[in-house]
Protein backbone atom coordinates (compact mmCIF):
# COMPACT_ATOMS: atom_id res chain seq x y z
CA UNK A 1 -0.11 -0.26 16.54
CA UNK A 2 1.73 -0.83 19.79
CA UNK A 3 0.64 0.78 22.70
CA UNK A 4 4.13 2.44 23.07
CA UNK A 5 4.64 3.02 19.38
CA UNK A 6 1.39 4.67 19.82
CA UNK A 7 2.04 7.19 22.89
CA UNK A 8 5.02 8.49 21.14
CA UNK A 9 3.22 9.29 18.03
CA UNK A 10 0.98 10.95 19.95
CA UNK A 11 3.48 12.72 22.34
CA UNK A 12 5.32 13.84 18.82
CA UNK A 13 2.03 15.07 17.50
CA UNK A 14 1.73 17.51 20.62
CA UNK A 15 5.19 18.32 20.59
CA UNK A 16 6.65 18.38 17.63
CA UNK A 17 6.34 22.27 16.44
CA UNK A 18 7.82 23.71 19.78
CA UNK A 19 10.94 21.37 19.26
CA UNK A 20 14.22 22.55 17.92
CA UNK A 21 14.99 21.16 14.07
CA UNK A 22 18.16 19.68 12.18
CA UNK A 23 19.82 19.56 9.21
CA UNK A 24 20.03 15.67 9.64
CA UNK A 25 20.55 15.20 5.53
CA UNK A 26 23.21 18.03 5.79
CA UNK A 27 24.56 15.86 8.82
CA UNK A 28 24.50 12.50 6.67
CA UNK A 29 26.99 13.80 3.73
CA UNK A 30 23.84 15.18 1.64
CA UNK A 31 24.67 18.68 0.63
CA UNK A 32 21.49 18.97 -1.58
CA UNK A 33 19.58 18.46 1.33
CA UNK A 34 18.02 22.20 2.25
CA UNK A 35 14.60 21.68 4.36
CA UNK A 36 15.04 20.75 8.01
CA UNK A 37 12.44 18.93 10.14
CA UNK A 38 12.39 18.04 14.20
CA UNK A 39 14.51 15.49 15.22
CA UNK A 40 11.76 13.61 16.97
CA UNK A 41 10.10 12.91 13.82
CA UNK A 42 13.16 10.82 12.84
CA UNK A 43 12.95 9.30 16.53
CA UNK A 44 9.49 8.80 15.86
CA UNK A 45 10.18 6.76 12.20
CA UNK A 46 12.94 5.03 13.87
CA UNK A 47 10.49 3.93 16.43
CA UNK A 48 7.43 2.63 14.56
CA UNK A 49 10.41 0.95 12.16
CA UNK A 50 11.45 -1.30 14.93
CA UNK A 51 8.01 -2.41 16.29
CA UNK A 52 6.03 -2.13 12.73
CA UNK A 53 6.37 -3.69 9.52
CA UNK A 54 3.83 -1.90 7.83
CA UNK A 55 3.77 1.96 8.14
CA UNK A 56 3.80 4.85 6.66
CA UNK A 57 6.07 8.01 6.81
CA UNK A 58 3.74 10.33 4.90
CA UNK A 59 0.88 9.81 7.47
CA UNK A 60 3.26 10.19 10.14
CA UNK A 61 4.31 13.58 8.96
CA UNK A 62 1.25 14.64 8.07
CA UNK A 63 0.08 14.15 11.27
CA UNK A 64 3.31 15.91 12.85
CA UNK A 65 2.46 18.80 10.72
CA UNK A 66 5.66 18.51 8.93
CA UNK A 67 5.29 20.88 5.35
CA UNK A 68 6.19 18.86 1.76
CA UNK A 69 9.24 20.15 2.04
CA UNK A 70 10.16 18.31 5.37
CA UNK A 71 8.54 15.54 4.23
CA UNK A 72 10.84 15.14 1.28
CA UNK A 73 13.95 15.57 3.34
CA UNK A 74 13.00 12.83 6.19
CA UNK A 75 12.00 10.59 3.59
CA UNK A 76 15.81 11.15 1.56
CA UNK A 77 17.46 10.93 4.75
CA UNK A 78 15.81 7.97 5.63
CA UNK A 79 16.26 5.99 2.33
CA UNK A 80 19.90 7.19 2.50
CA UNK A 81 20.09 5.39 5.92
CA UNK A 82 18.57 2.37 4.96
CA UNK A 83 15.97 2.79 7.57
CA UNK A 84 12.68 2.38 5.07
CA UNK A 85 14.36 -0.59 3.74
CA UNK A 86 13.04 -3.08 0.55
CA UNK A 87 9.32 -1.13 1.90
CA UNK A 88 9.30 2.85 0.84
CA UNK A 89 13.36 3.46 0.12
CA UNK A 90 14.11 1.69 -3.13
CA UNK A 91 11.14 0.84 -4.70
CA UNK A 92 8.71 1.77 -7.10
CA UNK A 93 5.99 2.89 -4.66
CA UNK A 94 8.80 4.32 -2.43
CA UNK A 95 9.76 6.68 -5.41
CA UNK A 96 5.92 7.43 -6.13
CA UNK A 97 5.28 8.40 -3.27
CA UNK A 98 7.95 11.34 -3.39
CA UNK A 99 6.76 12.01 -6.70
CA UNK A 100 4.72 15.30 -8.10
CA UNK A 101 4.33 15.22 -11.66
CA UNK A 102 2.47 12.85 -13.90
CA UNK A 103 4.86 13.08 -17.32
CA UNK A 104 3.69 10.79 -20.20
CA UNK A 105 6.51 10.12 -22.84
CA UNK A 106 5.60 10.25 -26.45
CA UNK A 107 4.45 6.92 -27.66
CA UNK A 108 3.89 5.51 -24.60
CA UNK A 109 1.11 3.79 -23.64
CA UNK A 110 1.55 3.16 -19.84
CA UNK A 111 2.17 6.68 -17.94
CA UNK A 112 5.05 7.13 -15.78
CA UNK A 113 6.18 9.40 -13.26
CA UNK A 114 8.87 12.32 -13.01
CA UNK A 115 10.39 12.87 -9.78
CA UNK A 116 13.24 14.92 -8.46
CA UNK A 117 16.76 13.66 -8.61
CA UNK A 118 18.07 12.02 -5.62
CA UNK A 119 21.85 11.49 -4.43
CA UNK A 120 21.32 7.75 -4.03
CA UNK A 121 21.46 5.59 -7.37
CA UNK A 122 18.83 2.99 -6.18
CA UNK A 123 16.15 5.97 -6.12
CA UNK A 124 17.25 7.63 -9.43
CA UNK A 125 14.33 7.97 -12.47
CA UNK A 126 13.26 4.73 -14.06
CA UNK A 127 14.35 4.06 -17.42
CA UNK A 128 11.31 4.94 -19.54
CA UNK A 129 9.18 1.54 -20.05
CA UNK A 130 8.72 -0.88 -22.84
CA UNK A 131 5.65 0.13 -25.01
CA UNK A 132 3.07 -1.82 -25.08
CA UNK A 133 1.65 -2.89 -28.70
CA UNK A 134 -1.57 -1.89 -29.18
CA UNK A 135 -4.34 -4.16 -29.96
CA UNK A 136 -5.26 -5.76 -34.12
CA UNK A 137 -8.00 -4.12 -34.93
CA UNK A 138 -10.91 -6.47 -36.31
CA UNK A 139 -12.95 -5.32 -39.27
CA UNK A 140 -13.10 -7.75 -42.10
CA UNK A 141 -11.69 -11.28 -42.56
CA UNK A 142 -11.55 -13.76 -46.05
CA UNK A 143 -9.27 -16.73 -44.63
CA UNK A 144 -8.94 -20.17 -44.80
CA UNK A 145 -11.37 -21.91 -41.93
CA UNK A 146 -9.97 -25.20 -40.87
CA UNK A 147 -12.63 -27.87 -39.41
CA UNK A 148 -11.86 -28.79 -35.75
CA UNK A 149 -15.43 -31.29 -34.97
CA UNK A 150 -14.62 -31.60 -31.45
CA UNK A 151 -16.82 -30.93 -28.61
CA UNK A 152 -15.71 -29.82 -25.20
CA UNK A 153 -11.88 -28.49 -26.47
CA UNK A 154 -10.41 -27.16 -23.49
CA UNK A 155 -7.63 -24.65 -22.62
CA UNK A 156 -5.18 -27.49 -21.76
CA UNK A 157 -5.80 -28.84 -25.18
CA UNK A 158 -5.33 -25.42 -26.87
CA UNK A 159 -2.45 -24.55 -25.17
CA UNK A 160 -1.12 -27.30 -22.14
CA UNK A 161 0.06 -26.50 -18.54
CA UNK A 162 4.17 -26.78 -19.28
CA UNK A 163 3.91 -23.65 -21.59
CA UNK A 164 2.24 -21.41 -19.37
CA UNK A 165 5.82 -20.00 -17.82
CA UNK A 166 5.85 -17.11 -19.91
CA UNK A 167 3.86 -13.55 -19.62
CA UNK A 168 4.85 -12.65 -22.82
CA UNK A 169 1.61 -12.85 -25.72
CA UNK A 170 4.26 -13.99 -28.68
CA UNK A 171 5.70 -17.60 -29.20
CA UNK A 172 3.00 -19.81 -28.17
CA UNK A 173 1.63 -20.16 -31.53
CA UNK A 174 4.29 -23.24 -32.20
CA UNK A 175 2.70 -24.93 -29.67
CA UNK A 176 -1.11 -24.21 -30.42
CA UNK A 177 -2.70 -27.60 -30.29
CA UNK A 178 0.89 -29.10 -28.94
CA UNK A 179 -0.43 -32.97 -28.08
CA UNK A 180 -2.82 -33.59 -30.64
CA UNK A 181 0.20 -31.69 -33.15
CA UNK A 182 2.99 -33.50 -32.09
CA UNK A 183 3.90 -37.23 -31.02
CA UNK A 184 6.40 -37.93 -28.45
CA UNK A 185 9.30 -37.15 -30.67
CA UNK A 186 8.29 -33.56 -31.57
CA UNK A 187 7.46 -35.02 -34.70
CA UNK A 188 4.12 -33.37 -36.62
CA UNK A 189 1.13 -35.83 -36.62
CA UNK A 190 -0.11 -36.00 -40.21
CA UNK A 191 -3.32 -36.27 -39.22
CA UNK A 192 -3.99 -33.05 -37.20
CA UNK A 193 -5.77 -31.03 -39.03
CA UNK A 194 -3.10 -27.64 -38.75
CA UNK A 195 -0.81 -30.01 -39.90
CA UNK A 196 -1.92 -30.19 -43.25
CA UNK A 197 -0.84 -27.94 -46.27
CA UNK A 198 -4.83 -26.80 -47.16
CA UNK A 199 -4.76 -25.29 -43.26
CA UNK A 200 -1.36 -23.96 -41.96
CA UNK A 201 -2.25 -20.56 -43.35
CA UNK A 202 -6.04 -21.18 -41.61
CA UNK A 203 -7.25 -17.98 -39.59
CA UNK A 204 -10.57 -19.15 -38.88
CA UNK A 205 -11.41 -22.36 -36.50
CA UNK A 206 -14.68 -23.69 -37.10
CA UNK A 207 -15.47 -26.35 -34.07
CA UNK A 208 -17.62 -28.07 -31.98
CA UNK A 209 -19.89 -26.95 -28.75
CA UNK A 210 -18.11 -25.91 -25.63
CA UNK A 211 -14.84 -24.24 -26.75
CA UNK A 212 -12.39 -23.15 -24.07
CA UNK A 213 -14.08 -24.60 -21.59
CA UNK A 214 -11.47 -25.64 -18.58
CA UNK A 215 -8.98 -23.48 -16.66
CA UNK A 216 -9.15 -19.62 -17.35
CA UNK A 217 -6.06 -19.34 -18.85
CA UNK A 218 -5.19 -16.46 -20.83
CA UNK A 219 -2.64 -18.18 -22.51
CA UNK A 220 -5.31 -19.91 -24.61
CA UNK A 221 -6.59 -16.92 -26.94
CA UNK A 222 -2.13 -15.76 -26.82
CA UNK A 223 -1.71 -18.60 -28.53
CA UNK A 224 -4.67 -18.90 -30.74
CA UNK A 225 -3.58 -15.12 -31.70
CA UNK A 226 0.21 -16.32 -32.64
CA UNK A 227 -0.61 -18.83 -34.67
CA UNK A 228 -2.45 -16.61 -36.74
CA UNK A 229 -6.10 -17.12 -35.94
CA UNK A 230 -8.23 -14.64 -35.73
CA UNK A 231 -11.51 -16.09 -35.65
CA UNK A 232 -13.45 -19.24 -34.01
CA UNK A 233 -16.31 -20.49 -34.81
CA UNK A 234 -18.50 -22.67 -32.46
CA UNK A 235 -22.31 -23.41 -30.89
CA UNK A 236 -21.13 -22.09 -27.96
CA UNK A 237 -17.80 -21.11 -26.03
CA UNK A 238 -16.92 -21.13 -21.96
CA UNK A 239 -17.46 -17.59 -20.99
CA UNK A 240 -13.77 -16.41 -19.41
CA UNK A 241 -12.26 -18.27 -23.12
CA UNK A 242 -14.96 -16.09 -24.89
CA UNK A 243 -14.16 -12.48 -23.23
CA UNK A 244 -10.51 -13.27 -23.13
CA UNK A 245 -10.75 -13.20 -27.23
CA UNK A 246 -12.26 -9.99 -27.68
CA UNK A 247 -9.29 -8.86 -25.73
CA UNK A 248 -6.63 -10.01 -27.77
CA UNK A 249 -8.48 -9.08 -30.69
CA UNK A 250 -9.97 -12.71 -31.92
CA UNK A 251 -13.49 -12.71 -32.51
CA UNK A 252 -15.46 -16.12 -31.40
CA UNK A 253 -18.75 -16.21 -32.84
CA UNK A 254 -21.56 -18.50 -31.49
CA UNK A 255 -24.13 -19.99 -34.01
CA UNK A 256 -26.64 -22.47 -34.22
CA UNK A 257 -25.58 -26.22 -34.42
CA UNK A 258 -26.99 -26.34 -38.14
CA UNK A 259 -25.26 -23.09 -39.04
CA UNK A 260 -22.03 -24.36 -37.59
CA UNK A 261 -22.55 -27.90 -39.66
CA UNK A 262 -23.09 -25.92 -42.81
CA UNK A 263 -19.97 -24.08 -42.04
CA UNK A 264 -17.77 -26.97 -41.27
CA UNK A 265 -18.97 -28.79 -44.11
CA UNK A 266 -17.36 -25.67 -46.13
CA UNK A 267 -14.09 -25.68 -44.37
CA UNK A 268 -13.59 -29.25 -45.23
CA UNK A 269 -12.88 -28.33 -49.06
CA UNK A 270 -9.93 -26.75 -48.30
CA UNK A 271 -7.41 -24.14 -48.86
CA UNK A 272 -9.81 -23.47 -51.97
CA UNK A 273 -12.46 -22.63 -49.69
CA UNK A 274 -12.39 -19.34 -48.04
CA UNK A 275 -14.91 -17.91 -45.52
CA UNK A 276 -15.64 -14.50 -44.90
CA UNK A 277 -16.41 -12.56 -41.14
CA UNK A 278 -17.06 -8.89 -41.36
CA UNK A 279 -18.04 -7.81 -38.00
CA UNK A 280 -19.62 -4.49 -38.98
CA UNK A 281 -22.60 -6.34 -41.17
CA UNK A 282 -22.30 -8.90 -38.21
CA UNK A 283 -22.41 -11.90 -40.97
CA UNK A 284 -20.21 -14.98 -41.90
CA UNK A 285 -20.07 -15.62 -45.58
CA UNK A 286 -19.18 -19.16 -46.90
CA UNK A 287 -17.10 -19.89 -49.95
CA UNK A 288 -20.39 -20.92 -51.99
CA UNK A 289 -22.29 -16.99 -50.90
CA UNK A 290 -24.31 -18.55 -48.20
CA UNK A 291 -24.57 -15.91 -45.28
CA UNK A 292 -25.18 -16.47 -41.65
CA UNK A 293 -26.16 -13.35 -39.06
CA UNK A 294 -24.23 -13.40 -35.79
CA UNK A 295 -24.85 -11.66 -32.12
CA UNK A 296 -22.35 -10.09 -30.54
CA UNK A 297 -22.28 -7.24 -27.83
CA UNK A 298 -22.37 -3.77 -28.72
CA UNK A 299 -19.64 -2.63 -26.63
CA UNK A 300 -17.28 -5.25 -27.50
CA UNK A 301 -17.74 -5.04 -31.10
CA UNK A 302 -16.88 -1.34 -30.67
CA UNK A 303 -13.42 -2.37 -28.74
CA UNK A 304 -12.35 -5.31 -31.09
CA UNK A 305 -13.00 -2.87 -34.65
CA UNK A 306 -11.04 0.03 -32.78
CA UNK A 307 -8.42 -2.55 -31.18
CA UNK A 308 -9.22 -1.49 -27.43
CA UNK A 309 -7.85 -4.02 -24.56
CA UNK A 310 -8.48 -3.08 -21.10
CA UNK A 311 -5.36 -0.75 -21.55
CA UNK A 312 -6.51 0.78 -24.56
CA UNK A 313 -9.61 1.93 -23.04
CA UNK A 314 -8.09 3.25 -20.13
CA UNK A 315 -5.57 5.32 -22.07
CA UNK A 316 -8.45 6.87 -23.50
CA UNK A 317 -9.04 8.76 -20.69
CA UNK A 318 -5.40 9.76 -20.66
CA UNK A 319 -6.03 13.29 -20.15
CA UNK A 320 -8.80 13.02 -17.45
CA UNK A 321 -6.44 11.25 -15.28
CA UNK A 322 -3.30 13.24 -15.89
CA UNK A 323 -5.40 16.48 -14.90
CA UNK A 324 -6.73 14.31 -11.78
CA UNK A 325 -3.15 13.71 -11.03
CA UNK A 326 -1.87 17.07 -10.96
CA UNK A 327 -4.44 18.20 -9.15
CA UNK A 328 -4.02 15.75 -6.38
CA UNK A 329 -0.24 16.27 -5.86
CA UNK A 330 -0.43 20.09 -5.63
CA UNK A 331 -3.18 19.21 -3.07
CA UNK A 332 -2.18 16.10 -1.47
CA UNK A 333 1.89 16.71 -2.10
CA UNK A 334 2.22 14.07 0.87
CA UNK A 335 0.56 11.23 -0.86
């Protein structure tokens, strides 16, 4: 902070309380405007918003000894002013921060906030969001596997650079595989291996060592998932690739070379052919009866059969942090 910014914060802190106060929302055309609050402290704002960019109102009140009350009312009059700007008037942290009540709407699975109405339209309640679909739960699986013998498939071959513009975890599956799928034209290559009637209903991949190796993209296992795989099959996978699956519910399973040569060996009959996972027994079950036991962690076996993502987990503990919330605005009704 400024040397001058910082003498009249601390003049203001000293002086503040024996100062007279004003109705400066009253003054501004705000009728609902009821608490009053000294008029340095809006000197004071107006000060530190000229010679800071990054401040914050709540601290300076608190440490002016301004109640909640006063608090609110600077902060309304301020945002009505245009004084906090893009920063703590109209935005999403600027409304949290006058908020008090943690409110979670039926069925949805990110919490939002209630605050109190305000005059000014930019700072009214946010419509309530988008819910968020929960993660496919993985217990059993009896699909078609389709053989992919390639070593070393990376992210840019599962899913490449020009489609990574979207955030959304639906539509990529058209373009799963999209330059060893398509020729120049957009044309399908007979060849590839998805491309063929025994495997565009596949939901198992069985490939070679090293899969999703390359960039961390997230997009990879999106895409994977729309397409309508939900299991891969491989030696061994790159380690972001392999915990991005387990949250977006595919399940990659390592196995021995052999293993994986039996199993490929099996997806090469065909539609005919169908392998079964079942990630409670931890076993993959060719089309012939021949079983194979797999590893996988403890914890994420428990997330991917009860379809928790990060998210999911975290909205387990819904309650704890809505009671954690509560608590800390009646304490901290600044914050």
């Amino acid at each position: 902070m400024k040397r001058r910014g910082f003498l009249h914060l601390l003049g203001g802190a000293i002086s503040a309380p024996l100062l007279p106060t004003l109705r400066l929302g009253a003054a501004a055309g705000a009728a609902t405007t009821t608490a009053s609050y000294p008029a340095l402290a809006h000197k004071l704002v107006m000060d530190q918003a000229r010679s800071c960019l990054n401040f914050s109102v709540c601290s300076m009140a608190k440490q002016l000894g301004l109640r909640a009350d006063q608090t609110e009312a600077l902060l309304a009059d301020l945002s009505r002013q245009g004084i906090l700007g893009p920063l703590q008037g109209t935005t999403q942290a600027g409304r949290w921060a006058r908020s008090r009540v943690w409110q979670r709407p039926t069925g949805s699975i990110v919490a939002t906030k209630t605050i109190a109405k305000s005059p000014d339209p930019q700072i009214q309640e946010n419509a309530p969001r988008a819910q968020e679909k929960p993660m496919d739960k993985f217990d059993t699986l009896t699909g078609i596997a389709a053989p992919m013998p390639l070593i070393n498939i990376d992210t840019d071959m599962i899913i490449p650079k020009q489609f990574l513009k979207t955030i959304k975890r639906s539509g990529l599956g058209v373009n799963l595989f999209d330059e060893m799928r398509y020729d120049d034209d957009g044309k399908e290559i007979p060849d590839f291996v998805l491309n063929q009637d025994a495997y565009r209903a596949a939901e198992i991949i069985v490939a070679g060592d090293n899969f999703g190796c390359g960039s961390s993209r997230e997009h990879a296992p999106w895409a994977i998932k729309d397409f309508g795989i939900r299991c891969v099959i491989a030696p061994s996978f790159a380690d972001i690739f392999y915990n991005n699956c387990f949250k977006n519910g595919i399940l990659p399973i390592a196995l021995p070379q052999e293993q994986v040569d039996v199993l490929m060996k099996d997806a090469e009959k065909g539609a005919n052919a169908r392998m079964t996972i079942d990630l409670d027994a931890q076993t993959v079950t060719t089309s012939d009866g021949e079983t194979f036991s797999f590893e996988v962690d403890a914890f994420k076996k428990h997330c991917l059969m009860n379809g928790l993502d990060d998210i999911g987990l975290t909205m387990e503990k819904a309650a704890s942090i809505d009671t954690f919330e509560a608590a800390a605005s009646q304490s901290r009704p600044w914050v």
